[in-house]
C-alpha atoms as a PDB file:
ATOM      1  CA  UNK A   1      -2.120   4.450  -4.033  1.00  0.00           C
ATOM      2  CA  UNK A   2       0.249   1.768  -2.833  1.00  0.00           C
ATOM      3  CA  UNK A   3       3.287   0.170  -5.237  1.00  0.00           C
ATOM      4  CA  UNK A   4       4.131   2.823  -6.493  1.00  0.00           C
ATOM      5  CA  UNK A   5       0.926   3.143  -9.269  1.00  0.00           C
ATOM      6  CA  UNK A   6      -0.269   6.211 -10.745  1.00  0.00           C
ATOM      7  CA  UNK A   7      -4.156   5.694 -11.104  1.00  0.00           C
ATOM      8  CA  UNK A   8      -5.895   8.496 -13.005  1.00  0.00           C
ATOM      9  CA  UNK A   9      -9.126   8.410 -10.165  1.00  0.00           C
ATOM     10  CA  UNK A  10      -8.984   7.556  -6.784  1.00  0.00           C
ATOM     11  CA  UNK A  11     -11.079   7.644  -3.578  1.00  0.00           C
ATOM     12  CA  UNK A  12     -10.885   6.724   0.047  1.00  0.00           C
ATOM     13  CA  UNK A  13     -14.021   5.735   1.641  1.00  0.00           C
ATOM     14  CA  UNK A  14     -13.729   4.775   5.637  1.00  0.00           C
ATOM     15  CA  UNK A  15     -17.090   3.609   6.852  1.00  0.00           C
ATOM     16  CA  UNK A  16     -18.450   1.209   9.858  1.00  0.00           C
ATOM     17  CA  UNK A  17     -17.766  -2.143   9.969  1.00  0.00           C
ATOM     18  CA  UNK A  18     -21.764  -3.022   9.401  1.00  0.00           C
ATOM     19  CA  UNK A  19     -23.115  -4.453   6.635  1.00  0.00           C
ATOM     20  CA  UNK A  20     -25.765  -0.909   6.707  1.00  0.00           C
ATOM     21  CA  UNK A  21     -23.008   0.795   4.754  1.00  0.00           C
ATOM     22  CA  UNK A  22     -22.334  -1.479   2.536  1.00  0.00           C
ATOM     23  CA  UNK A  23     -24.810   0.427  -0.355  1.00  0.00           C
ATOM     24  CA  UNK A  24     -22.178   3.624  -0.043  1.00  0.00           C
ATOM     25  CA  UNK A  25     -19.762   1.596  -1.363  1.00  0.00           C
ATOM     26  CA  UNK A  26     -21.744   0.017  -3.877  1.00  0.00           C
ATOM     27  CA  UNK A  27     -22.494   3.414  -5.604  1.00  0.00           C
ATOM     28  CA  UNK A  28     -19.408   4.706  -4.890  1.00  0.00           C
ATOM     29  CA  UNK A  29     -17.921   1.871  -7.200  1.00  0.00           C
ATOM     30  CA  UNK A  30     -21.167   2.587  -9.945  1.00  0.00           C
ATOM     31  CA  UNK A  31     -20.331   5.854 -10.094  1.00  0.00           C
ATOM     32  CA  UNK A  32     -16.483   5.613 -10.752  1.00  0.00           C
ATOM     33  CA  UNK A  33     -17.316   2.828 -13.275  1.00  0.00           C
ATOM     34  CA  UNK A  34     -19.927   5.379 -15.049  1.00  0.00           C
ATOM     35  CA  UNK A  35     -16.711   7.752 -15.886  1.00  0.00           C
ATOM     36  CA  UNK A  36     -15.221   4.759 -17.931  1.00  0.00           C
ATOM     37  CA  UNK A  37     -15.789   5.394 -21.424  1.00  0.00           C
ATOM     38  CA  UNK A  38     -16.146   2.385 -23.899  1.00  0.00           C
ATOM     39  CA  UNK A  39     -16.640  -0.158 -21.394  1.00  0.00           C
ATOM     40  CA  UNK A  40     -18.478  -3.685 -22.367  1.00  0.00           C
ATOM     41  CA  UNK A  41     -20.472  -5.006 -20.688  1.00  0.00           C
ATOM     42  CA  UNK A  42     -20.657  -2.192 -17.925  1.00  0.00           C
ATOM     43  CA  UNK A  43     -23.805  -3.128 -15.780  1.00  0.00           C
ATOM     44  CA  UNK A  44     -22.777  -7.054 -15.305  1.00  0.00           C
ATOM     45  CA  UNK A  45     -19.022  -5.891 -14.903  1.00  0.00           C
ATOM     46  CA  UNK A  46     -20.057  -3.524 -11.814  1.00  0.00           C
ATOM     47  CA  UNK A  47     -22.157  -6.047 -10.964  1.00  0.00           C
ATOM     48  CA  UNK A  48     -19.789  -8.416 -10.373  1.00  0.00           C
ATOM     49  CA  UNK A  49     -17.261  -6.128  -8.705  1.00  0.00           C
ATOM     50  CA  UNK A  50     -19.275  -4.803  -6.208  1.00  0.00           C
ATOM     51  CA  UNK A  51     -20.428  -8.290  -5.300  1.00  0.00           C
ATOM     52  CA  UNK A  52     -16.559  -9.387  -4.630  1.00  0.00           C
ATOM     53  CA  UNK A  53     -16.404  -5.746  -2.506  1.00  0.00           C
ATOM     54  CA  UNK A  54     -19.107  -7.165  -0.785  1.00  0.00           C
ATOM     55  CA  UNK A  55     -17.961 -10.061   0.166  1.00  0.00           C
ATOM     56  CA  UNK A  56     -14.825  -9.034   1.356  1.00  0.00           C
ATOM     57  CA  UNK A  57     -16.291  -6.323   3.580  1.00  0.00           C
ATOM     58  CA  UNK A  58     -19.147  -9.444   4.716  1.00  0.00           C
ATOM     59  CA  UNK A  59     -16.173 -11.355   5.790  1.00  0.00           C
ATOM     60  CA  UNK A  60     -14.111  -8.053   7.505  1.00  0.00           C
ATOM     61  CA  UNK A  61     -17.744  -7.589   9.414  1.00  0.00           C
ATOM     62  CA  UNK A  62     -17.932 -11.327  10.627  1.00  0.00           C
ATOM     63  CA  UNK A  63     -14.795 -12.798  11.081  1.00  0.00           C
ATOM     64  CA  UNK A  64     -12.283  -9.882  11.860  1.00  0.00           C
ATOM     65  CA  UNK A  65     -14.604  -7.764  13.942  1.00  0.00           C
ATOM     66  CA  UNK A  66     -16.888 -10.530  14.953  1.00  0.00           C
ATOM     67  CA  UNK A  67     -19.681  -8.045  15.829  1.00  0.00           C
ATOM     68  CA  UNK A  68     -17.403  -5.612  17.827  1.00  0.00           C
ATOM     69  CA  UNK A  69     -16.684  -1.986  15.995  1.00  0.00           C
ATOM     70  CA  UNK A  70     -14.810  -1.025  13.780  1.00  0.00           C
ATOM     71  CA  UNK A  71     -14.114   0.138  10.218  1.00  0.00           C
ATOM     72  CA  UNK A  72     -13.165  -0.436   7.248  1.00  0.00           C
ATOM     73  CA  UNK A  73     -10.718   2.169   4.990  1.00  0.00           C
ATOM     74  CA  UNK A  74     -11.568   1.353   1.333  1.00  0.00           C
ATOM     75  CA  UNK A  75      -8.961   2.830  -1.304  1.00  0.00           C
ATOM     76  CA  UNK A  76     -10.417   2.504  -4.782  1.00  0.00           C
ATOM     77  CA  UNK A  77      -8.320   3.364  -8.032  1.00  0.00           C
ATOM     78  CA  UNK A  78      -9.367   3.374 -11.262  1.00  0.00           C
ATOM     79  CA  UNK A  79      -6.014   3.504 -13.344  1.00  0.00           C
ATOM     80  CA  UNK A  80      -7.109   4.281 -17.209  1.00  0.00           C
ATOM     81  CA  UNK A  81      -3.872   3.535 -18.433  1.00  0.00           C
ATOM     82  CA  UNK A  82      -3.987   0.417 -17.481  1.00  0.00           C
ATOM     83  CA  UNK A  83      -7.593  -0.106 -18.085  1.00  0.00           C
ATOM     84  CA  UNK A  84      -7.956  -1.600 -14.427  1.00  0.00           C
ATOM     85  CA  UNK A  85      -9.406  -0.665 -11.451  1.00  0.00           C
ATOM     86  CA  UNK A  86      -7.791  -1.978  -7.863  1.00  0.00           C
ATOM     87  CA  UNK A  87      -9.600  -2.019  -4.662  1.00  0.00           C
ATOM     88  CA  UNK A  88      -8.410  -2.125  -1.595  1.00  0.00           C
ATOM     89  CA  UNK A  89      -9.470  -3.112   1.673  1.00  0.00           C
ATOM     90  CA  UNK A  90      -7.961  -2.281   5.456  1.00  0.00           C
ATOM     91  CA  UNK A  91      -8.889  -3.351   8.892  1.00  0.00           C
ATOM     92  CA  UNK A  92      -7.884  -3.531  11.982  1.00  0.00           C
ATOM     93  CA  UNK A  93      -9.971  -6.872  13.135  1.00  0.00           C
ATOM     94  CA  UNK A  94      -8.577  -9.929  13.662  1.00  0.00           C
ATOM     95  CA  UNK A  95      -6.170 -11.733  10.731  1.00  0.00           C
ATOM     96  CA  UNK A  96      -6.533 -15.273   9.451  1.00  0.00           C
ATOM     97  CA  UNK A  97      -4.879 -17.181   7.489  1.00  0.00           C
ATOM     98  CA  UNK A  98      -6.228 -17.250   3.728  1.00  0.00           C
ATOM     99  CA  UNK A  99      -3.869 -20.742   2.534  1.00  0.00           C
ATOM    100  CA  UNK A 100      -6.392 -22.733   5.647  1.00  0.00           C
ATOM    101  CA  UNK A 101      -9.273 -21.946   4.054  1.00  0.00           C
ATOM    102  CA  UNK A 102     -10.880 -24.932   2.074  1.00  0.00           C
ATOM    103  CA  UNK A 103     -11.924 -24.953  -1.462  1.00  0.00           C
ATOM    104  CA  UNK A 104     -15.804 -25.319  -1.610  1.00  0.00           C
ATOM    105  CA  UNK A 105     -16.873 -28.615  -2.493  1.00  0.00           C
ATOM    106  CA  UNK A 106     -18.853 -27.406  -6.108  1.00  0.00           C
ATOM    107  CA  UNK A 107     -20.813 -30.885  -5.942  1.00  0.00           C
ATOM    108  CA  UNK A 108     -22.265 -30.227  -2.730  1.00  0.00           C
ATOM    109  CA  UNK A 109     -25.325 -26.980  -1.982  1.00  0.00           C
ATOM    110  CA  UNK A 110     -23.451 -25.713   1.418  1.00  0.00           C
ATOM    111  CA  UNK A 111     -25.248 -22.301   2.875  1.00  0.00           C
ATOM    112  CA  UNK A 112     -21.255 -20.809   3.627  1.00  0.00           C
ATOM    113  CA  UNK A 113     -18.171 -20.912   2.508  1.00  0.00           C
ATOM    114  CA  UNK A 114     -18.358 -19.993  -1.205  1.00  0.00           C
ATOM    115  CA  UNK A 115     -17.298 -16.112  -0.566  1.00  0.00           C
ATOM    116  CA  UNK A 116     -13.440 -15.832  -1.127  1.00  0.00           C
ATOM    117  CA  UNK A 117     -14.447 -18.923  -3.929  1.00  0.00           C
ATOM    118  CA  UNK A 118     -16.804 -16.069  -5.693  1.00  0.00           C
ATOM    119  CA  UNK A 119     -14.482 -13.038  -5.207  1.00  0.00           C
ATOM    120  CA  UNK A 120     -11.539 -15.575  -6.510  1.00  0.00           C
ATOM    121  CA  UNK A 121     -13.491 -16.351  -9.357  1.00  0.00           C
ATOM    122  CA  UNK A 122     -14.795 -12.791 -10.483  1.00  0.00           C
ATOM    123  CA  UNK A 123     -11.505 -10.605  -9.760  1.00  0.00           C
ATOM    124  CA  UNK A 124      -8.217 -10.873 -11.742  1.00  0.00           C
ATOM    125  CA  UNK A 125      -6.502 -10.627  -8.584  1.00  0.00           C
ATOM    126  CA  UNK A 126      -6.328 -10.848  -4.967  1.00  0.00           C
ATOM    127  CA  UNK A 127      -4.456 -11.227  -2.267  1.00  0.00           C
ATOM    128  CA  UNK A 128      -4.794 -10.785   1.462  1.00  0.00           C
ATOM    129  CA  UNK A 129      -2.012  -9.093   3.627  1.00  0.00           C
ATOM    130  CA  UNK A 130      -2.292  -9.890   6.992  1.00  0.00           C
ATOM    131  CA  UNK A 131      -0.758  -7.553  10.031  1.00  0.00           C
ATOM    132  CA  UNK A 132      -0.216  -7.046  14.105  1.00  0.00           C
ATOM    133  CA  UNK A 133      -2.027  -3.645  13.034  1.00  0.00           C
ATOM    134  CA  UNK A 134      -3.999  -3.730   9.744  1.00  0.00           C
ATOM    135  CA  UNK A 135      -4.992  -6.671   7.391  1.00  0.00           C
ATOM    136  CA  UNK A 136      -4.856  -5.442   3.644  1.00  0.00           C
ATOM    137  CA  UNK A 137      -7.013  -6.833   1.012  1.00  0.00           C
ATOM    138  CA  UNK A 138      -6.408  -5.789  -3.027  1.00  0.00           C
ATOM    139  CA  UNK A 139      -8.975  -6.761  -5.373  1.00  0.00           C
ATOM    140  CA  UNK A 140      -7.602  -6.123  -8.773  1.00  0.00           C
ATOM    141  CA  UNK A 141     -10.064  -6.138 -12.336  1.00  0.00           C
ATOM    142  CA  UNK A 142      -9.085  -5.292 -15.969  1.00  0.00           C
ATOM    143  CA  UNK A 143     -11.997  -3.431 -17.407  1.00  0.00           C
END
Protein backbone atom coordinates (compact mmCIF):
# COMPACT_ATOMS: atom_id res chain seq x y z
CA UNK A 1 0.00 0.00 0.00
CA UNK A 2 1.17 3.50 -0.81
CA UNK A 3 1.84 6.41 2.13
CA UNK A 4 3.17 4.53 4.14
CA UNK A 5 -0.37 2.68 5.57
CA UNK A 6 -0.56 -0.57 7.14
CA UNK A 7 -4.01 -2.05 5.95
CA UNK A 8 -4.92 -5.33 7.65
CA UNK A 9 -6.32 -6.88 3.89
CA UNK A 10 -5.17 -6.09 0.69
CA UNK A 11 -5.45 -7.23 -2.96
CA UNK A 12 -4.19 -6.35 -6.38
CA UNK A 13 -6.44 -7.06 -9.17
CA UNK A 14 -4.97 -6.11 -12.90
CA UNK A 15 -7.64 -6.78 -15.46
CA UNK A 16 -8.53 -5.39 -19.19
CA UNK A 17 -9.45 -2.14 -19.76
CA UNK A 18 -13.24 -3.36 -20.87
CA UNK A 19 -16.11 -2.77 -19.15
CA UNK A 20 -16.58 -7.17 -19.42
CA UNK A 21 -14.45 -7.26 -16.29
CA UNK A 22 -15.87 -4.94 -14.51
CA UNK A 23 -18.18 -7.81 -12.37
CA UNK A 24 -14.53 -9.28 -11.03
CA UNK A 25 -14.09 -6.31 -9.39
CA UNK A 26 -17.42 -5.91 -8.16
CA UNK A 27 -17.21 -9.22 -6.14
CA UNK A 28 -13.89 -8.81 -5.40
CA UNK A 29 -14.96 -5.60 -3.37
CA UNK A 30 -18.35 -7.81 -1.89
CA UNK A 31 -16.28 -10.23 -0.76
CA UNK A 32 -13.63 -8.11 1.17
CA UNK A 33 -16.59 -6.09 2.57
CA UNK A 34 -18.25 -9.59 3.78
CA UNK A 35 -15.00 -10.04 6.21
CA UNK A 36 -16.02 -6.69 7.97
CA UNK A 37 -17.64 -7.51 11.07
CA UNK A 38 -20.31 -5.06 12.55
CA UNK A 39 -20.80 -3.11 9.55
CA UNK A 40 -24.24 -0.96 9.02
CA UNK A 41 -25.70 -0.81 6.50
CA UNK A 42 -23.43 -3.36 4.52
CA UNK A 43 -25.44 -4.13 1.24
CA UNK A 44 -26.19 -0.22 0.34
CA UNK A 45 -22.54 0.64 1.58
CA UNK A 46 -21.00 -1.95 -1.10
CA UNK A 47 -23.43 -0.81 -3.16
CA UNK A 48 -22.38 2.42 -3.35
CA UNK A 49 -18.66 1.68 -3.46
CA UNK A 50 -18.61 -0.48 -6.18
CA UNK A 51 -20.70 1.96 -8.16
CA UNK A 52 -17.86 4.83 -7.61
CA UNK A 53 -15.22 1.74 -8.71
CA UNK A 54 -17.27 1.62 -11.54
CA UNK A 55 -17.26 4.69 -12.61
CA UNK A 56 -13.83 5.35 -12.34
CA UNK A 57 -12.84 2.26 -14.31
CA UNK A 58 -16.02 3.54 -17.04
CA UNK A 59 -14.08 6.67 -17.35
CA UNK A 60 -10.25 4.82 -17.46
CA UNK A 61 -12.11 2.60 -20.41
CA UNK A 62 -13.43 5.74 -22.37
CA UNK A 63 -11.43 8.58 -21.97
CA UNK A 64 -7.81 7.29 -21.15
CA UNK A 65 -7.82 4.28 -23.42
CA UNK A 66 -10.44 5.54 -25.75
CA UNK A 67 -11.16 1.99 -27.03
CA UNK A 68 -7.44 1.00 -27.50
CA UNK A 69 -6.01 -1.78 -24.81
CA UNK A 70 -5.02 -1.66 -21.92
CA UNK A 71 -5.44 -2.31 -18.18
CA UNK A 72 -6.19 -1.32 -15.27
CA UNK A 73 -4.04 -2.35 -11.78
CA UNK A 74 -6.60 -2.04 -8.94
CA UNK A 75 -4.99 -2.01 -5.29
CA UNK A 76 -7.74 -2.43 -2.72
CA UNK A 77 -7.06 -2.12 1.17
CA UNK A 78 -9.23 -2.62 3.72
CA UNK A 79 -7.40 -1.06 6.85
CA UNK A 80 -9.53 -2.25 10.13
CA UNK A 81 -7.82 0.01 12.25
CA UNK A 82 -8.91 2.65 10.68
CA UNK A 83 -12.25 1.32 9.82
CA UNK A 84 -11.67 2.41 6.05
CA UNK A 85 -11.15 0.86 3.02
CA UNK A 86 -8.97 2.78 0.07
CA UNK A 87 -9.07 1.90 -3.50
CA UNK A 88 -6.90 2.56 -5.88
CA UNK A 89 -6.81 2.87 -9.44
CA UNK A 90 -3.66 2.88 -12.16
CA UNK A 91 -3.44 3.33 -15.84
CA UNK A 92 -1.43 3.96 -18.32
CA UNK A 93 -4.10 5.82 -20.83
CA UNK A 94 -4.15 9.16 -21.46
CA UNK A 95 -4.29 11.94 -18.31
CA UNK A 96 -6.70 14.84 -18.03
CA UNK A 97 -7.07 17.33 -16.06
CA UNK A 98 -9.74 16.74 -13.15
CA UNK A 99 -9.95 20.95 -11.96
CA UNK A 100 -11.53 21.41 -16.12
CA UNK A 101 -14.12 19.30 -15.54
CA UNK A 102 -17.56 21.10 -14.96
CA UNK A 103 -19.87 20.63 -12.13
CA UNK A 104 -23.16 19.02 -13.47
CA UNK A 105 -25.85 21.35 -13.75
CA UNK A 106 -28.39 19.34 -10.93
CA UNK A 107 -31.43 21.38 -12.52
CA UNK A 108 -30.93 20.07 -15.82
CA UNK A 109 -31.58 15.73 -16.91
CA UNK A 110 -28.11 15.54 -19.06
CA UNK A 111 -27.38 11.68 -20.30
CA UNK A 112 -23.24 12.36 -19.23
CA UNK A 113 -21.33 13.99 -17.12
CA UNK A 114 -22.61 13.12 -13.62
CA UNK A 115 -19.77 10.28 -13.00
CA UNK A 116 -16.83 11.96 -11.04
CA UNK A 117 -20.19 14.15 -9.51
CA UNK A 118 -21.50 10.52 -8.15
CA UNK A 119 -18.11 9.04 -7.11
CA UNK A 120 -17.47 12.71 -5.41
CA UNK A 121 -20.55 12.43 -3.69
CA UNK A 122 -20.45 8.70 -2.38
CA UNK A 123 -16.57 8.43 -1.39
CA UNK A 124 -14.92 10.31 1.54
CA UNK A 125 -12.14 10.93 -0.65
CA UNK A 126 -10.58 11.19 -3.92
CA UNK A 127 -8.15 12.43 -5.78
CA UNK A 128 -6.65 11.86 -9.20
CA UNK A 129 -2.79 11.76 -9.80
CA UNK A 130 -1.96 12.29 -13.13
CA UNK A 131 1.57 11.01 -14.84
CA UNK A 132 3.93 10.81 -18.23
CA UNK A 133 3.58 6.97 -17.19
CA UNK A 134 0.61 6.08 -14.93
CA UNK A 135 -2.48 8.15 -13.78
CA UNK A 136 -3.39 7.18 -10.06
CA UNK A 137 -6.82 7.33 -8.75
CA UNK A 138 -7.56 6.75 -4.64
CA UNK A 139 -11.01 6.33 -3.64
CA UNK A 140 -11.06 6.48 0.08
CA UNK A 141 -14.50 5.29 2.42
CA UNK A 142 -14.87 5.06 6.26
CA UNK A 143 -16.93 2.01 6.91
Amino acid sequence: MMDGESPNVTFQLNIPASFRFLNVVSSSITAVLEQVNGLSERDNLTYNIILAVHEVCANIVEHAYGGEDGRIQINVALNETENRLIVDLLDTGRSFDLSEMAQPDLDMAPIRGYGLFLVHELMDKVTYKPGDKKNHWRLTKKL
